[in-house]
Protein backbone atom coordinates (compact mmCIF):
# COMPACT_ATOMS: atom_id res chain seq x y z
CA UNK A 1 73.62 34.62 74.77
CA UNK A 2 73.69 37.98 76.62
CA UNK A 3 77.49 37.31 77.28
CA UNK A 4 78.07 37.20 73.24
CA UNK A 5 75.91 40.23 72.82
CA UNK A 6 77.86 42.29 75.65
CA UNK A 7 80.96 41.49 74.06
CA UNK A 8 79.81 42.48 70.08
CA UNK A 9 78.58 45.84 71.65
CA UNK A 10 81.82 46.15 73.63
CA UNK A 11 83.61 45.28 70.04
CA UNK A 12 81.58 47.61 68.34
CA UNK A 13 81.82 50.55 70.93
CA UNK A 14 85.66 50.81 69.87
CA UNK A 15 86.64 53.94 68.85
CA UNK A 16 88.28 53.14 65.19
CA UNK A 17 85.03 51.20 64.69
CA UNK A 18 82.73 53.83 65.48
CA UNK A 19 85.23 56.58 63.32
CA UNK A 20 84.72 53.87 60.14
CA UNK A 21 80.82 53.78 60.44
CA UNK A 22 80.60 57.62 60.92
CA UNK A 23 82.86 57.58 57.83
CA UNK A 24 81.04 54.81 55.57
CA UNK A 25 77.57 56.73 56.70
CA UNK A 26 78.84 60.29 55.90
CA UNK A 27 80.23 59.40 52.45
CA UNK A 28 77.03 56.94 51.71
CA UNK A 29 75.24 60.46 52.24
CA UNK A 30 76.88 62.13 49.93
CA UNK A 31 77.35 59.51 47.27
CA UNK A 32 73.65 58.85 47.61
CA UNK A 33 72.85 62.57 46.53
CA UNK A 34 74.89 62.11 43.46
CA UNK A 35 72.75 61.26 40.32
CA UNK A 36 74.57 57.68 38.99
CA UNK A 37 76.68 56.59 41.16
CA UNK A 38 74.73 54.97 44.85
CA UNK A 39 76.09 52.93 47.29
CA UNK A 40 76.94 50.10 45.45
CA UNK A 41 78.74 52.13 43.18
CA UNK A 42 80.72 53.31 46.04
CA UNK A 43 80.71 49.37 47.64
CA UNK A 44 82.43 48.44 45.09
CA UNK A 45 85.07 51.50 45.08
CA UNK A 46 85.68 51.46 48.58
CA UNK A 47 86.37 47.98 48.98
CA UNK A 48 90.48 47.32 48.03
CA UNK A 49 90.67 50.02 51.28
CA UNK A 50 89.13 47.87 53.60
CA UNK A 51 92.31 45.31 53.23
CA UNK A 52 94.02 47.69 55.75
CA UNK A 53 91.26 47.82 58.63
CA UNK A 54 90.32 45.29 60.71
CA UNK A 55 87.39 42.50 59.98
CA UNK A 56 84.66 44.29 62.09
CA UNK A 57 85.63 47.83 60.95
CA UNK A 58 85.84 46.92 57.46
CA UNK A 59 82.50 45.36 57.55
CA UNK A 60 80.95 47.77 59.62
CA UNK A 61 82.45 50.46 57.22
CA UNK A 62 80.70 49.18 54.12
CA UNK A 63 77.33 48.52 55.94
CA UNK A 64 77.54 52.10 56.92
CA UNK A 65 77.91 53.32 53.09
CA UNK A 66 75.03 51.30 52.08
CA UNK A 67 72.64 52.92 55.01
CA UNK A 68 73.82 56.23 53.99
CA UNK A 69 73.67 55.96 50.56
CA UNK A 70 70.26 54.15 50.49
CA UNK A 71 68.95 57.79 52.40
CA UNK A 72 70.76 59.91 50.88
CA UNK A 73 68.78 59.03 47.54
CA UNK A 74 66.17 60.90 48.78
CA UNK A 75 67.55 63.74 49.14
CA UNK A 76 67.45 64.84 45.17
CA UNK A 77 64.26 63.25 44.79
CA UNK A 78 62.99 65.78 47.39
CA UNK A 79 64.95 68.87 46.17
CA UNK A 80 64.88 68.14 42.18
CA UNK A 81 62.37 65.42 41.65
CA UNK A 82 66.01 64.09 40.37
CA UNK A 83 66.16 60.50 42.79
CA UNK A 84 69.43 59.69 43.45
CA UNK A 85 69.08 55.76 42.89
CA UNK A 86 65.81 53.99 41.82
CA UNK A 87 64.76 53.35 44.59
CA UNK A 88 64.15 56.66 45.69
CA UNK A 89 61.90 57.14 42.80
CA UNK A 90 58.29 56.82 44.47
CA UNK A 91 59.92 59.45 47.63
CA UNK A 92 59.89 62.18 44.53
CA UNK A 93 55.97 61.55 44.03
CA UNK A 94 55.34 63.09 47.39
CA UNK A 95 58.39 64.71 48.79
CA UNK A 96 58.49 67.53 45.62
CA UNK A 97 55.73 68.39 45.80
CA UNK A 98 56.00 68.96 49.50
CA UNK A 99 59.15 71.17 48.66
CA UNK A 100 57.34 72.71 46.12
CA UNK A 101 54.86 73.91 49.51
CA UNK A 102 58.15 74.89 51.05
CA UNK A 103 57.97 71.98 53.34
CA UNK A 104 61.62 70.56 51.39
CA UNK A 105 63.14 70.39 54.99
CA UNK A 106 60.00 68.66 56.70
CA UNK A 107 59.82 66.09 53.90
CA UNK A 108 63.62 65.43 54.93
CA UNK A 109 63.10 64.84 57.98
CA UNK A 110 60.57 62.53 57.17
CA UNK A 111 62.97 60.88 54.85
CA UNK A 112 65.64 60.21 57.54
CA UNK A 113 63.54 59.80 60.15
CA UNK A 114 61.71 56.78 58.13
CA UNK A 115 65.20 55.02 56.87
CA UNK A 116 66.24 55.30 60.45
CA UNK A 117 63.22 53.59 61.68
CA UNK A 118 62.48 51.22 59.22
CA UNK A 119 66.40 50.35 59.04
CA UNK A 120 66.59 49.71 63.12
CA UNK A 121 63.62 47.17 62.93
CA UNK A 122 65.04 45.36 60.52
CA UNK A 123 68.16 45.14 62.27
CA UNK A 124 65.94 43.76 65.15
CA UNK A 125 64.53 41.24 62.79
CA UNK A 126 68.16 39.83 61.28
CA UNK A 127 69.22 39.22 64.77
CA UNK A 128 66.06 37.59 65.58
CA UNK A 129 64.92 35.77 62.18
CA UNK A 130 68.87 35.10 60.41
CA UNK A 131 68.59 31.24 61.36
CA UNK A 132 64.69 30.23 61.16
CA UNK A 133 63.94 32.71 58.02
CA UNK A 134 66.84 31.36 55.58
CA UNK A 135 65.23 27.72 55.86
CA UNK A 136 61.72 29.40 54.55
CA UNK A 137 63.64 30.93 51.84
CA UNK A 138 64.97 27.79 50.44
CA UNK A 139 61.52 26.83 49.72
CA UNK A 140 61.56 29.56 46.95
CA UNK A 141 62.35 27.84 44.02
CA UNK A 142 61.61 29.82 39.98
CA UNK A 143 57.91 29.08 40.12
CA UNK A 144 57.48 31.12 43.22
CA UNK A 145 59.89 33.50 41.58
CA UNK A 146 57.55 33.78 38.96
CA UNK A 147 54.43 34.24 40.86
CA UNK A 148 56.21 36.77 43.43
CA UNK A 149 56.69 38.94 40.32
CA UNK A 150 54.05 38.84 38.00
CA UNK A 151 52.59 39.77 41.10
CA UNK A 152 54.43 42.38 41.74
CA UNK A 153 54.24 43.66 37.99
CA UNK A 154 50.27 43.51 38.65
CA UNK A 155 50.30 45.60 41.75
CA UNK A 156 53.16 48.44 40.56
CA UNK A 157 50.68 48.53 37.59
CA UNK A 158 47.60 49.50 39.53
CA UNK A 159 49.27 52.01 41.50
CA UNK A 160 51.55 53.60 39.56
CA UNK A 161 49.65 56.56 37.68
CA UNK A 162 46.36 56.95 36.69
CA UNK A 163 46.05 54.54 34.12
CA UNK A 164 46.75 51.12 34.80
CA UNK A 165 46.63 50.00 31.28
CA UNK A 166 49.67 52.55 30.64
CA UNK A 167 51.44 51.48 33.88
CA UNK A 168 51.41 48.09 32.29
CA UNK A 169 52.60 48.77 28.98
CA UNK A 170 55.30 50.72 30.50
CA UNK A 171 55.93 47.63 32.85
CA UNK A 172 55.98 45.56 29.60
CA UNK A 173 58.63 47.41 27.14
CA UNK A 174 60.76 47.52 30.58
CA UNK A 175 60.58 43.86 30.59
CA UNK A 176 61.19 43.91 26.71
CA UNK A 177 64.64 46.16 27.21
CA UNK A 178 65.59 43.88 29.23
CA UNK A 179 65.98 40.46 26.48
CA UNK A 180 68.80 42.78 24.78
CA UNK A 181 71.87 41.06 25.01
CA UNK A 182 72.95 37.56 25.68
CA UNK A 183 70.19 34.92 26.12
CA UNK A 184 70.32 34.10 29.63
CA UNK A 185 69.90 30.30 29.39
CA UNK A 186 71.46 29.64 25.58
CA UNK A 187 73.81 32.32 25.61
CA UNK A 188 73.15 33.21 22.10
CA UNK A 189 72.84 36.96 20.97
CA UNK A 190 69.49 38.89 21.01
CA UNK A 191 68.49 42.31 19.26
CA UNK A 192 72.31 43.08 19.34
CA UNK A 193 72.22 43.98 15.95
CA UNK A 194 76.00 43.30 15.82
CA UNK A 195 77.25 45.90 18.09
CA UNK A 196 79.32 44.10 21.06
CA UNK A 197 78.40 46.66 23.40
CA UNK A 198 75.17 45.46 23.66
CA UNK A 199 75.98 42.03 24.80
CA UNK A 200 75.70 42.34 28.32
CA UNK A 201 72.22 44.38 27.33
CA UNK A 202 72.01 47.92 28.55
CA UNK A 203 73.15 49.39 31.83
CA UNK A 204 70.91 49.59 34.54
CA UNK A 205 72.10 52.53 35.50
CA UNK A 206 72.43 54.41 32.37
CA UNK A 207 68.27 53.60 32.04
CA UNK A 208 67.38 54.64 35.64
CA UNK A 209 69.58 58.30 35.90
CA UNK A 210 68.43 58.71 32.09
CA UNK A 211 65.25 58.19 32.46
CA UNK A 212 64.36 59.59 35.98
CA UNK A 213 67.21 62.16 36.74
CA UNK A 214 68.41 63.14 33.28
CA UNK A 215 65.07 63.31 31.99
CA UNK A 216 63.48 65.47 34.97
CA UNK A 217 66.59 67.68 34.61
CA UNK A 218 66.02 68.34 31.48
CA UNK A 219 62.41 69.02 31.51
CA UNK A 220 63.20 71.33 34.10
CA UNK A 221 65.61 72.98 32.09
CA UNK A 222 63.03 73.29 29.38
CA UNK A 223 60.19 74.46 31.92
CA UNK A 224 62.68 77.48 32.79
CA UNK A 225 63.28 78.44 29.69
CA UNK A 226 59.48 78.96 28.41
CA UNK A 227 58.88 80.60 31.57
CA UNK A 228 56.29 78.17 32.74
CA UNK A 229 58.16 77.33 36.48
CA UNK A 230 59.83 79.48 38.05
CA UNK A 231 63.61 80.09 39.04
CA UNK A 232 63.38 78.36 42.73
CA UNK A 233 61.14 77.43 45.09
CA UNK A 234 60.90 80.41 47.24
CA UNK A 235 59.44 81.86 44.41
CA UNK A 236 56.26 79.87 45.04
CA UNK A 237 56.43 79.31 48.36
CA UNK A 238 58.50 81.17 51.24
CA UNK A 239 59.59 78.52 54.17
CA UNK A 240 57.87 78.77 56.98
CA UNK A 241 58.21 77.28 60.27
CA UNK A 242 55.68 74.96 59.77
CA UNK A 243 57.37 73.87 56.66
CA UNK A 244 60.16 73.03 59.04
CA UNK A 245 58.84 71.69 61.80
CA UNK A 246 58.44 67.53 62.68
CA UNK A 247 56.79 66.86 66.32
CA UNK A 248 58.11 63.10 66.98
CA UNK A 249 54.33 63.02 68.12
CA UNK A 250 53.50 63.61 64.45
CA UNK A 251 56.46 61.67 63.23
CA UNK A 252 55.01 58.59 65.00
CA UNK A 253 50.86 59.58 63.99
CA UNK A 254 51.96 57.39 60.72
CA UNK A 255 53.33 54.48 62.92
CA UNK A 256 51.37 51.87 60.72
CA UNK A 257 52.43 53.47 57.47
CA UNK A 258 56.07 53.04 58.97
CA UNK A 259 55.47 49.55 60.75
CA UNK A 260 54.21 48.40 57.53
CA UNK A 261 57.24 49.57 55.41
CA UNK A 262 59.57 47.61 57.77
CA UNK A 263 57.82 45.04 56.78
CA UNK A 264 57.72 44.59 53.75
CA UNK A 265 61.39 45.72 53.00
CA UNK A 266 62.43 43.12 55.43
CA UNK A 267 60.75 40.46 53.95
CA UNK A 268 61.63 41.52 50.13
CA UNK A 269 65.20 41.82 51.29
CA UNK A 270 65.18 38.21 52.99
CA UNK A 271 63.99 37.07 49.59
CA UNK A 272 67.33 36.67 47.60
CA UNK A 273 67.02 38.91 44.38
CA UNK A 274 63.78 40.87 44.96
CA UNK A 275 65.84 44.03 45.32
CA UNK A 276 65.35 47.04 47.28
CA UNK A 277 63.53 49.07 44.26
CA UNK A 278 60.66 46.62 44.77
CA UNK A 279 60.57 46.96 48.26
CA UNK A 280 59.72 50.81 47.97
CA UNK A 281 56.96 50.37 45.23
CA UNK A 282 55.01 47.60 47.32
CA UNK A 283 55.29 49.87 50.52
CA UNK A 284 53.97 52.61 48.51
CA UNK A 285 50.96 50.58 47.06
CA UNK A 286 50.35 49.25 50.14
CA UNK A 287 50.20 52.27 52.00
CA UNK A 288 47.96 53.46 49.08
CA UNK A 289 45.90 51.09 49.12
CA UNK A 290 45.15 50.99 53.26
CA UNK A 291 45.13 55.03 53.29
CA UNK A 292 41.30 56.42 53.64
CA UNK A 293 42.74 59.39 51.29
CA UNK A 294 44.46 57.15 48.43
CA UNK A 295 44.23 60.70 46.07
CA UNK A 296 46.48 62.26 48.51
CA UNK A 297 48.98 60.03 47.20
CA UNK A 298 51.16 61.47 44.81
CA UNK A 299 50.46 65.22 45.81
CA UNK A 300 52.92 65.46 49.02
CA UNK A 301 51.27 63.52 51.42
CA UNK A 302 53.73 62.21 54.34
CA UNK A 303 52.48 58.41 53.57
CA UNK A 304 54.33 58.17 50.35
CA UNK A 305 57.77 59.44 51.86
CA UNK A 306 57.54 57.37 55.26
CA UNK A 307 56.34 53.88 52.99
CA UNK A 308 59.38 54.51 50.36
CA UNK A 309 62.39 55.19 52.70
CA UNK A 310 61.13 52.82 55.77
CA UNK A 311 60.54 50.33 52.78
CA UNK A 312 64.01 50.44 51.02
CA UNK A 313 66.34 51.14 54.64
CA UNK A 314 64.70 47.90 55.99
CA UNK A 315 66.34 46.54 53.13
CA UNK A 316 69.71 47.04 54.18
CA UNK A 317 69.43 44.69 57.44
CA UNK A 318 67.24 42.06 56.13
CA UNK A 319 69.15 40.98 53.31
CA UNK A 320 72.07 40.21 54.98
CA UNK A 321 69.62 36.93 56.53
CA UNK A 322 70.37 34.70 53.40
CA UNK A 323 74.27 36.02 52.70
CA UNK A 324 75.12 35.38 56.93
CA UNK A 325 72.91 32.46 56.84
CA UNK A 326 73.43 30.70 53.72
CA UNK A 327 76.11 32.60 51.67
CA UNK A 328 73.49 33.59 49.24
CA UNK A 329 73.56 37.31 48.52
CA UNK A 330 70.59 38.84 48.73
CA UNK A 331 71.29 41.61 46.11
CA UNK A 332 74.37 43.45 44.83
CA UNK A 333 75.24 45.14 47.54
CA UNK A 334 75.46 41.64 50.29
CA UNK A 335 77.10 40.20 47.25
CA UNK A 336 80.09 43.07 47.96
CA UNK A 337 79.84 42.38 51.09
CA UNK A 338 80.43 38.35 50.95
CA UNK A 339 83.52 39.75 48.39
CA UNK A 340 84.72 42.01 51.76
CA UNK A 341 84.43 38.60 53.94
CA UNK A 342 86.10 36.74 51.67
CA UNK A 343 88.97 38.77 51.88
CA UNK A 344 89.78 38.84 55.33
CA UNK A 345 89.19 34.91 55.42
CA UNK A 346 85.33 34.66 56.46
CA UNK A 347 84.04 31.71 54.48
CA UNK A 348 80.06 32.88 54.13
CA UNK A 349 77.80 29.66 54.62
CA UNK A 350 75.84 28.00 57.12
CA UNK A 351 79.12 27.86 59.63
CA UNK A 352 79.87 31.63 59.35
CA UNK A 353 77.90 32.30 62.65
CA UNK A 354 79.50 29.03 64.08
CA UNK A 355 83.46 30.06 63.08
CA UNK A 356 83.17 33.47 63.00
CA UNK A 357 80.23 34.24 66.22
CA UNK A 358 82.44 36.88 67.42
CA UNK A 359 82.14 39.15 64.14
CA UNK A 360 78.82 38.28 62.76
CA UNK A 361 77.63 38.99 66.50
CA UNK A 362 79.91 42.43 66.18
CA UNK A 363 78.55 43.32 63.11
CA UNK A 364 74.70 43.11 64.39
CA UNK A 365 75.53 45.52 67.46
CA UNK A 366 77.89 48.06 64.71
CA UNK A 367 74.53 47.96 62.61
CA UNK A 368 72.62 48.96 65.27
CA UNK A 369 75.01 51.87 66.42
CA UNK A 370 75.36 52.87 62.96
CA UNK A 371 71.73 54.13 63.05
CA UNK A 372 72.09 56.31 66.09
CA UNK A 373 75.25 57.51 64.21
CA UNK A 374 73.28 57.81 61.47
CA UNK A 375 70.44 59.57 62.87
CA UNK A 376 73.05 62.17 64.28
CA UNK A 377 74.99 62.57 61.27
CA UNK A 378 71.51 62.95 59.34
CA UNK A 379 69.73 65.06 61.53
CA UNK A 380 73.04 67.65 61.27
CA UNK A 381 73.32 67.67 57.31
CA UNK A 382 69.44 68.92 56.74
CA UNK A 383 70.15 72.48 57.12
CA UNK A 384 73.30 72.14 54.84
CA UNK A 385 71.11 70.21 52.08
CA UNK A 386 67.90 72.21 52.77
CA UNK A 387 69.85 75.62 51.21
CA UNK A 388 69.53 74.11 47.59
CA UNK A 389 66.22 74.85 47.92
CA UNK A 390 67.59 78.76 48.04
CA UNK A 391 69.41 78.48 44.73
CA UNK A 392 68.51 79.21 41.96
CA UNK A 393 67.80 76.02 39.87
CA UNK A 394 69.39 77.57 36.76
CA UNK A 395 72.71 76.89 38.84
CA UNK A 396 71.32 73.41 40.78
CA UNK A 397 70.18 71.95 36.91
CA UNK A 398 73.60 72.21 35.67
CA UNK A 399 75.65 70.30 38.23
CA UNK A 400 73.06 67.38 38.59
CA UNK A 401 73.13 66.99 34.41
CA UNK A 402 76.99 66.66 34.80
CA UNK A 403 76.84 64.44 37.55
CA UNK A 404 75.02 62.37 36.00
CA UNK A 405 77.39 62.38 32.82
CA UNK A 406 80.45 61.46 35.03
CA UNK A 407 78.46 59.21 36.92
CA UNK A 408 77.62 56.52 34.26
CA UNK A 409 81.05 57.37 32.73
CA UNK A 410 83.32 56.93 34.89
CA UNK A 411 82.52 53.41 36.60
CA UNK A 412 83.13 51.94 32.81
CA UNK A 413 84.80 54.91 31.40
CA UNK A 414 82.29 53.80 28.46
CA UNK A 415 80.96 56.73 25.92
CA UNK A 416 78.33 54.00 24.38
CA UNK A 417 76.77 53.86 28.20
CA UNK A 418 76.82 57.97 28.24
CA UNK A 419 74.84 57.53 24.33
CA UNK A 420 72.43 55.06 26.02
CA UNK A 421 71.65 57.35 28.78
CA UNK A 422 70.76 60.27 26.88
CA UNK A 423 68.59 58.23 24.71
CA UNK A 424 66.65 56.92 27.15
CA UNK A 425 66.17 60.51 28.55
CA UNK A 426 65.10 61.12 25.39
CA UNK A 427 62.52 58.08 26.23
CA UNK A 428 61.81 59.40 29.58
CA UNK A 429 60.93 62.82 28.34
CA UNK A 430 58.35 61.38 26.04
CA UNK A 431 56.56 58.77 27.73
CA UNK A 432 56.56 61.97 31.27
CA UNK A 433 54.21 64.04 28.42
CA UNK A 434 52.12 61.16 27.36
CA UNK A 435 51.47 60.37 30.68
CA UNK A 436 53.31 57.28 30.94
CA UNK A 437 54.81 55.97 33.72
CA UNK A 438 59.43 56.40 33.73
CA UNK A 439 59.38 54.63 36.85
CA UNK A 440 57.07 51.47 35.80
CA UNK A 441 59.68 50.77 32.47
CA UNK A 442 62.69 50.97 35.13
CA UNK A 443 60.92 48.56 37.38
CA UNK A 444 60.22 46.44 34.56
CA UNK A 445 63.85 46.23 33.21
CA UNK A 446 65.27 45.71 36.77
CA UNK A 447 63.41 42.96 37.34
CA UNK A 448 62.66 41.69 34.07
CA UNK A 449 65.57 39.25 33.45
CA UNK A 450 64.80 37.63 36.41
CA UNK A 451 61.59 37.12 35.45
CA UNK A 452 62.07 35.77 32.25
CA UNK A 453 64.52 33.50 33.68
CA UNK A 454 62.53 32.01 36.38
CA UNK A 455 59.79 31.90 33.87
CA UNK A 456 62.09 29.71 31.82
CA UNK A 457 62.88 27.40 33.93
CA UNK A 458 59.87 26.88 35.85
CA UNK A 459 57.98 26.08 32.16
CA UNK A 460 61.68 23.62 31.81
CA UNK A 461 61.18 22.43 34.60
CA UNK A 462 57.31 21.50 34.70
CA UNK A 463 57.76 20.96 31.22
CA UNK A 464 55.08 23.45 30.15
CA UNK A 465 52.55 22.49 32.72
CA UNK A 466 50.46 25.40 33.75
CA UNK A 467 48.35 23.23 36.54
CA UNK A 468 52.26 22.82 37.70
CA UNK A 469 51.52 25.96 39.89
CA UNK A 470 48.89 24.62 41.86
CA UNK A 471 51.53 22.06 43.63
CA UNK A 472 53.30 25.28 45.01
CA UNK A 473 50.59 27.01 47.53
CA UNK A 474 52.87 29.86 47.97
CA UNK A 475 52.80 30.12 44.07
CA UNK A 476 49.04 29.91 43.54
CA UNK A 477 48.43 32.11 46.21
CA UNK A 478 50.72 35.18 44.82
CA UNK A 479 49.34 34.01 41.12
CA UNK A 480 45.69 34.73 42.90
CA UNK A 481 46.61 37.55 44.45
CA UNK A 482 47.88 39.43 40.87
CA UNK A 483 44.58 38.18 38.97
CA UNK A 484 42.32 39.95 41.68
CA UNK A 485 44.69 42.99 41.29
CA UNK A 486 44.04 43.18 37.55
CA UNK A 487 40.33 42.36 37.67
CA UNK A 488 40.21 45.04 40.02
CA UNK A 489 41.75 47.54 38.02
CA UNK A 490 40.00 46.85 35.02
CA UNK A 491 36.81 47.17 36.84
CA UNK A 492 37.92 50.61 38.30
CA UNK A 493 38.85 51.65 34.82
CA UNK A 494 35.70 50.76 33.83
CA UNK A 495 33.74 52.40 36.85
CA UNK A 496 35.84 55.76 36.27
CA UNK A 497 35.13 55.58 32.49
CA UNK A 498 31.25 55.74 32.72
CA UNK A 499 31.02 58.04 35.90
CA UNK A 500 30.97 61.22 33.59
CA UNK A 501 28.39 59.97 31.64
């Protein structure tokens, strides 16, 4: 076994390999910071180019984009409260208003320092866990789906703003956004109204940048106009040293917060489906909930940036344990990357690490020498980023609103997805003045097909059976798990509601 590890890391250590992942990294960076587009976006771009490198260096070339771009998300979410992809939506709770303090570079370094982290551990664990893990997650069949997420609707709920019963509602017209289209089991039309564009149901992405970036940008916008914020944020806050300044002694004070982020991302991501959005909102509840100052949350505490990016970086790694294992994908972007393997003759299943040792084996020691490389490349592009923080935001705003224009354009070169994303800024706007949760409806929608789906076919398959549950302990203990969570919350509703009396 060492033998096969000395030669990946000799394979890996080649120079055209280690000039692709500095490459895939540095353009997942700056992909990530664009409103709309992401790293899968890019994935999927980049991809035809890869015919011309090697297997390794194509690989290790995409796996690279998707580390950088899942970081690089952070970046706007720090600097505009605009995330770059959804999953960078609960690192703009805390990390504005850290920038806000003039701590915007600090709270970056946080960022990266967190993805780097949480992204080497679960590195660790697919080397360690891509053969024993993959047999658990067979066992997951669409009643555990179902309890995994109504659980996870019940805990975003009670976390996500002040008002659980809001969180929930917003969780719920997510979830109702996303029956437009196509019936997923009978194929038949649903609150289409007629109009073929809205067969295949809205875009993800036009919801998520309208509703998070588009919206922000625009109440920003609005904010400047009537005077009430002002132009940048030295205006309220000079930079100081301290705001720049990140001991690895404190880096490393919030060890558990980061531990348990790694965590959880890397068991969400072995989960085929669960998504790397999730993984960032459980590691911030969790770290929430386990914090001794839980009101800190949400006001630019460190927690809430080191659970989110540790959370959705561990990601990356872990799912790649069902796609080597199994040839399941364990979200969009492993699916892109099975396409990639495909295409230079690597047959994904249960025999990939059999025939093809030699570049799975390469491809764990590129992923862990992409996050030194990543760390470097990182670490060098904070000062460059940090100066938006010196501009004026009347010439920031204007940029990020047409980024985010081209970005859901030009993928489809589809108008009708531009009209649905300034609607649903529109949307975003409103429910960010009533106090309603953006993030909680985006949650909702991105996981609300598969939950009606495994919902479905669980009820199918135990043919409407609710005691079915109980023959699945995994199941009834998740289903448990979300009933305490809203008992709890109503009771803490309840508590808060007669406290001022």
């Amino acid at each position: 076994m060492i033998d096969v590890f000395l030669h990946a890391f000799a394979a890996a250590l080649d120079p055209m390999n280690l000039v692709f992942i500095a490459l895939g990294i540095t353009l997942g960076i700056v992909i990530g910071v664009l409103p709309g587009l992401g790293s899968v976006t890019a994935m999927a771009v980049l991809i035809p180019l890869t015919f011309y490198m090697s297997p390794l260096a194509a690989i290790a070339f995409l796996v690279g984009v998707n580390k950088g771009g899942t970081s690089g998300g952070a970046i706007p979410a720090i600097l505009l409260n605009s995330p770059g992809s959804p999953e960078a939506a609960t690192t703009a709770w805390d990390g504005y208003p850290m920038a806000r303090r003039g701590e915007a570079f600090r709270a970056m370094k946080f960022a990266l320092f967190s993805s780097i982290t949480g992204d080497t551990i679960s590195d660790i664990l697919l080397v360690i866990l891509v053969v024993p893990f993959a047999a658990f997650a067979l066992q997951f069949g669409p009643i555990e789906y179902t309890a995994v997420l109504f659980f996870s609707f019940a805990l975003i709920a009670g976390i996500a703003g002040d008002s659980p019963l809001k969180s929930g509602m917003a969780i719920f017209i997510g979830i109702f956004l996303a029956t437009v289209g196509l019936d997923p089991v009978s194929s038949t039309p649903r609150l289409t109204f007629g109009r073929i564009e809205l067969y295949d149901g809205f875009s993800l992405s036009a919801l998520a940048i309208g509703a998070l970036a588009l919206g922000s940008v625009v109440m920003q916008v609005s904010d400047l106009a009537t005077g009430r914020a002002a132009d940048d944020f030295a205006a309220n806050q000079a930079e100081t040293k301290e705001g720049r300044r990140l001991s690895a002694r404190e880096f490393f004070s919030y060890w558990r917060t980061l531990l348990r982020g790694a965590l959880t991302g890397s068991l969400v991501g072995m989960l085929p489906g669960l998504g790397v959005t999730l993984a960032s909102f459980l590691s911030y509840s969790a770290a929430k909930r386990a914090s001794k100052t839980p009101e800190a949350f949400g006001k630019g505490t460190p927690d809430g940036i080191v659970a989110t990016e540790s959370a959705n970086s561990a990601v990356v790694g872990s799912n790649l344990v069902p796609t080597i294992a199994l040839g399941i994908p364990g979200n969009i972007a492993a699916a892109l990357l099975i396409g990639a393997l495909v295409m230079h003759g690597v047959v994904p299943g249960p025999f990939m690490l059999t025939m093809h040792g030699e570049l799975i084996y390469g491809l764990f020691a590129s992923m862990i020498i992409a996050n030194l490389i990543h760390l470097i490349i990182g670490r060098a592009g904070l000062s460059f980023w940090v100066q938006f923080a010196r501009i004026p935001r009347r010439l920031i705003l204007p940029p990020v609103l047409m980024f985010s224009i081209f970005g859901i354009y030009l993928p489809t070169q589809s108008l009708w997805d531009v009209g649905v994303m300034l609607a649903f800024a529109g949307l975003g706007i409103l429910f960010s003045r009533a106090g309603i949760s953006v993030v909680c409806t985006v949650i909702g929608f991105l996981l609300g097909e598969m939950f009606e789906t495994s919902l479905r076919q669980s009820l199918q398959l135990y043919q409407v059976d609710g005691l079915a549950v109980l023959a699945s302990p995994v199941a009834a203990a998740f289903l448990l798990l979300a009933i305490a969570i809203v008992f709890r919350a109503i009771w803490r509703g309840r508590k808060t509601q007669e406290t001022p009396a």
